[in-house]
C-alpha atoms as a PDB file:
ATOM      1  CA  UNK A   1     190.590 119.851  53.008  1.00  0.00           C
ATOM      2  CA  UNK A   2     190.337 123.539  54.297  1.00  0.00           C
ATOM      3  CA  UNK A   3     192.643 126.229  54.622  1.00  0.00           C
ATOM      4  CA  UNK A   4     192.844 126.101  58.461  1.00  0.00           C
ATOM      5  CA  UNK A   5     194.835 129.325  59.398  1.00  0.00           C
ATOM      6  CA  UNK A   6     196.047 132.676  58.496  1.00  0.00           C
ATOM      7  CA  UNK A   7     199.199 131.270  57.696  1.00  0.00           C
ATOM      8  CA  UNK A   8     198.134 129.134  55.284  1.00  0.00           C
ATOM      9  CA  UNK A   9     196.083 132.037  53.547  1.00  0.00           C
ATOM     10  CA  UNK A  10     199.424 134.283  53.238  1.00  0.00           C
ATOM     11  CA  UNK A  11     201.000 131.217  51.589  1.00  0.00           C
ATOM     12  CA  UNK A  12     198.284 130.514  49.231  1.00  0.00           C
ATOM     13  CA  UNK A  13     198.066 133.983  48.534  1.00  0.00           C
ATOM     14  CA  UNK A  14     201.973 133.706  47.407  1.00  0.00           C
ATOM     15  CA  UNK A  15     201.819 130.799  45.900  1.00  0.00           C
ATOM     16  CA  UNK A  16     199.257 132.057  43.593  1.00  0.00           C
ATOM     17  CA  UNK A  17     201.380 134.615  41.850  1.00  0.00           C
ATOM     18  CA  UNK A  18     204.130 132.613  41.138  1.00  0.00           C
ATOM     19  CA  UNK A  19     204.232 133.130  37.523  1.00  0.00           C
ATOM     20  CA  UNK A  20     203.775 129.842  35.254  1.00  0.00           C
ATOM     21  CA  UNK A  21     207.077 128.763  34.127  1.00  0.00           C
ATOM     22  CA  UNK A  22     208.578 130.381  37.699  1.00  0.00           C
ATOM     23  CA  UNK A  23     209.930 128.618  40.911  1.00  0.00           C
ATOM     24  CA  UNK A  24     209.764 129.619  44.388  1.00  0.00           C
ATOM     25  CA  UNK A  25     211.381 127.907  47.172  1.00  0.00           C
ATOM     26  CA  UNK A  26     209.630 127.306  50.510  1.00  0.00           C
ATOM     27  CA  UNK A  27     212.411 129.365  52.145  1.00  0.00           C
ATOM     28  CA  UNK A  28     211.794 132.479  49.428  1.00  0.00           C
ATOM     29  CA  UNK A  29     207.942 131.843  50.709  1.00  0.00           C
ATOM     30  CA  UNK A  30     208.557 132.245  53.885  1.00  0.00           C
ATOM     31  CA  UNK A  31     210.242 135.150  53.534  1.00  0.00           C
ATOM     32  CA  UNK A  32     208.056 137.234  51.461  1.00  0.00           C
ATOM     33  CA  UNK A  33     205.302 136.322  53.941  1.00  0.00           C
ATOM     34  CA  UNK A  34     207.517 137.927  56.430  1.00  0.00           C
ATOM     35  CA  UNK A  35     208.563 133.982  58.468  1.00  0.00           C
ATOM     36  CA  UNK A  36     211.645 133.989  57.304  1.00  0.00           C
ATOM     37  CA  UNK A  37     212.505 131.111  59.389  1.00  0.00           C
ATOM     38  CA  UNK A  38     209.239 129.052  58.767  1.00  0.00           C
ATOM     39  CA  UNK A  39     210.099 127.350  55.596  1.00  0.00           C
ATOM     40  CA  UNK A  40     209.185 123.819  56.781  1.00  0.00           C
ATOM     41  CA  UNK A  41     205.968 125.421  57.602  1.00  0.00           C
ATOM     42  CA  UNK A  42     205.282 126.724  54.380  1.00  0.00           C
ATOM     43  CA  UNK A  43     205.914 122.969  52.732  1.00  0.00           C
ATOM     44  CA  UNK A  44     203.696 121.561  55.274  1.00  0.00           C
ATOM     45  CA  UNK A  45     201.241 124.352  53.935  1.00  0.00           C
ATOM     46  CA  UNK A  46     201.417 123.330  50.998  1.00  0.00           C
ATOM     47  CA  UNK A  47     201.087 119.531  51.470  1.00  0.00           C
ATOM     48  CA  UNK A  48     197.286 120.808  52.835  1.00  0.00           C
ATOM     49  CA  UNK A  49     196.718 122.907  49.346  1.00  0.00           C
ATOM     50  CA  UNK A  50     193.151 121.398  48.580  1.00  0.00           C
ATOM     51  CA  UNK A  51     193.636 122.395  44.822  1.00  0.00           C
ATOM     52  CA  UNK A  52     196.425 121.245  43.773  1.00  0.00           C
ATOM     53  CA  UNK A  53     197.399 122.129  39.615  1.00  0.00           C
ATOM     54  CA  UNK A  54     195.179 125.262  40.657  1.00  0.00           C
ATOM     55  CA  UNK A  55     197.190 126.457  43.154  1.00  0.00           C
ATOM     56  CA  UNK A  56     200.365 126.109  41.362  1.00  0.00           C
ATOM     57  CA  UNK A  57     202.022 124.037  44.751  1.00  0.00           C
ATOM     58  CA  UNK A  58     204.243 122.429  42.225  1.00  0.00           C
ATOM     59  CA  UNK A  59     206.315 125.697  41.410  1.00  0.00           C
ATOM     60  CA  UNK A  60     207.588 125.632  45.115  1.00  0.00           C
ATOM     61  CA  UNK A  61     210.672 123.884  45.266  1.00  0.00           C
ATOM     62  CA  UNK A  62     213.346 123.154  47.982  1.00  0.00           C
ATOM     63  CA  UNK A  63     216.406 125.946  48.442  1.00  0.00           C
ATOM     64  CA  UNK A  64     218.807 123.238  46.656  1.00  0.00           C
ATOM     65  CA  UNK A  65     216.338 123.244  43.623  1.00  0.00           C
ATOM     66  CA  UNK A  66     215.222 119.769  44.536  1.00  0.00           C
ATOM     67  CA  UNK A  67     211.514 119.328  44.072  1.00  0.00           C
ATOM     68  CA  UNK A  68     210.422 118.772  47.575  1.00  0.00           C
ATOM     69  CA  UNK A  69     207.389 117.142  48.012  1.00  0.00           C
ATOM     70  CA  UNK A  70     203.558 117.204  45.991  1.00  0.00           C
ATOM     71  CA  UNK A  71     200.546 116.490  47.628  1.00  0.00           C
ATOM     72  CA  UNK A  72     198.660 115.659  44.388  1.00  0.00           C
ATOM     73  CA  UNK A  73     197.986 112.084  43.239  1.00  0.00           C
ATOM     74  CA  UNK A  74     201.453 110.942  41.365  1.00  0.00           C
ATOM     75  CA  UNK A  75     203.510 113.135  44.152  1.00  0.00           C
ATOM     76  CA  UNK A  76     206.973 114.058  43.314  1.00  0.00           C
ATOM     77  CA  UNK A  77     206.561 112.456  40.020  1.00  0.00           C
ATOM     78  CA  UNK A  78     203.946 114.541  38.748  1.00  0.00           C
ATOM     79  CA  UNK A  79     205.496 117.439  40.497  1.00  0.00           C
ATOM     80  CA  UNK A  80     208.448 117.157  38.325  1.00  0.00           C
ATOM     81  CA  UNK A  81     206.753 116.729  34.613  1.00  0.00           C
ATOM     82  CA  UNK A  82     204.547 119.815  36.257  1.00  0.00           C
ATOM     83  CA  UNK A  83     207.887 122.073  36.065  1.00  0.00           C
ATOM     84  CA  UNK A  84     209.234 120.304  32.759  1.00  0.00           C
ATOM     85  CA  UNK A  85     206.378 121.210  31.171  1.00  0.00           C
ATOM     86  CA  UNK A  86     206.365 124.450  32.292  1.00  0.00           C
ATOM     87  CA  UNK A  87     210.020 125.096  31.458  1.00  0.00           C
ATOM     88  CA  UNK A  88     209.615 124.505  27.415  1.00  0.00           C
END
C-alpha cells in the first residue's frame, strides 16, 4: 500500500516525530497539520500506513486516551503492548 495523497504525507510526516515513549491523538494530528477538524481523516490515514512499527502509527491514540485502532497484524492488541512497552 502507497501513500496516495498529500494528506497522507503531512500525517506521516507527523507521525514520524512523535517521540518513542510519546502519544499523539488523531485530533492533536490534525491540528498540527493545520485540519483541525479532520481527525477521523488522520485515523483513516493511518489505517493505510504501509509500515507499520516504522512509522510509529501506534503512538496515535484517540482524544479520550483510548487506543483507537492498528492496522498491523494483532490490531488493537499489539497496539496496546506497543505503548506499554514504550511507557517502562
Amino acid at each position: 500500500m502507497s501513500i496516495n495523497s498529500n494528506f497522507e504525507k503531512l500525517v506521516f510526516e507527523k507521525i514520524d516525530k512523535i517521540p518513542y515513549g510519546e502519544t499523539r491523538s488523531y485530533k492533536e494530528i490534525a491540528i498540527a497539520i493545520g485540519k483541525p477538524n479532520s481527525y477521523r481523516a488522520v485515523a483513516n490515514a493511518c489505517g493505510k500506513n504501509p509500515i507499520p512499527i516504522v512509522r510509529p502509527c501506534h503512538r496515535v491514540i484517540c482524544s479520550d486516551g483510548s487506543a483507537g485502532g492498528y492496522s498491523a497484524s494483532g490490531g488493537t492488541k499489539l497496539k496496546e503492548i506497543l505503548l506499554k512497552i514504550e511507557s517502562l
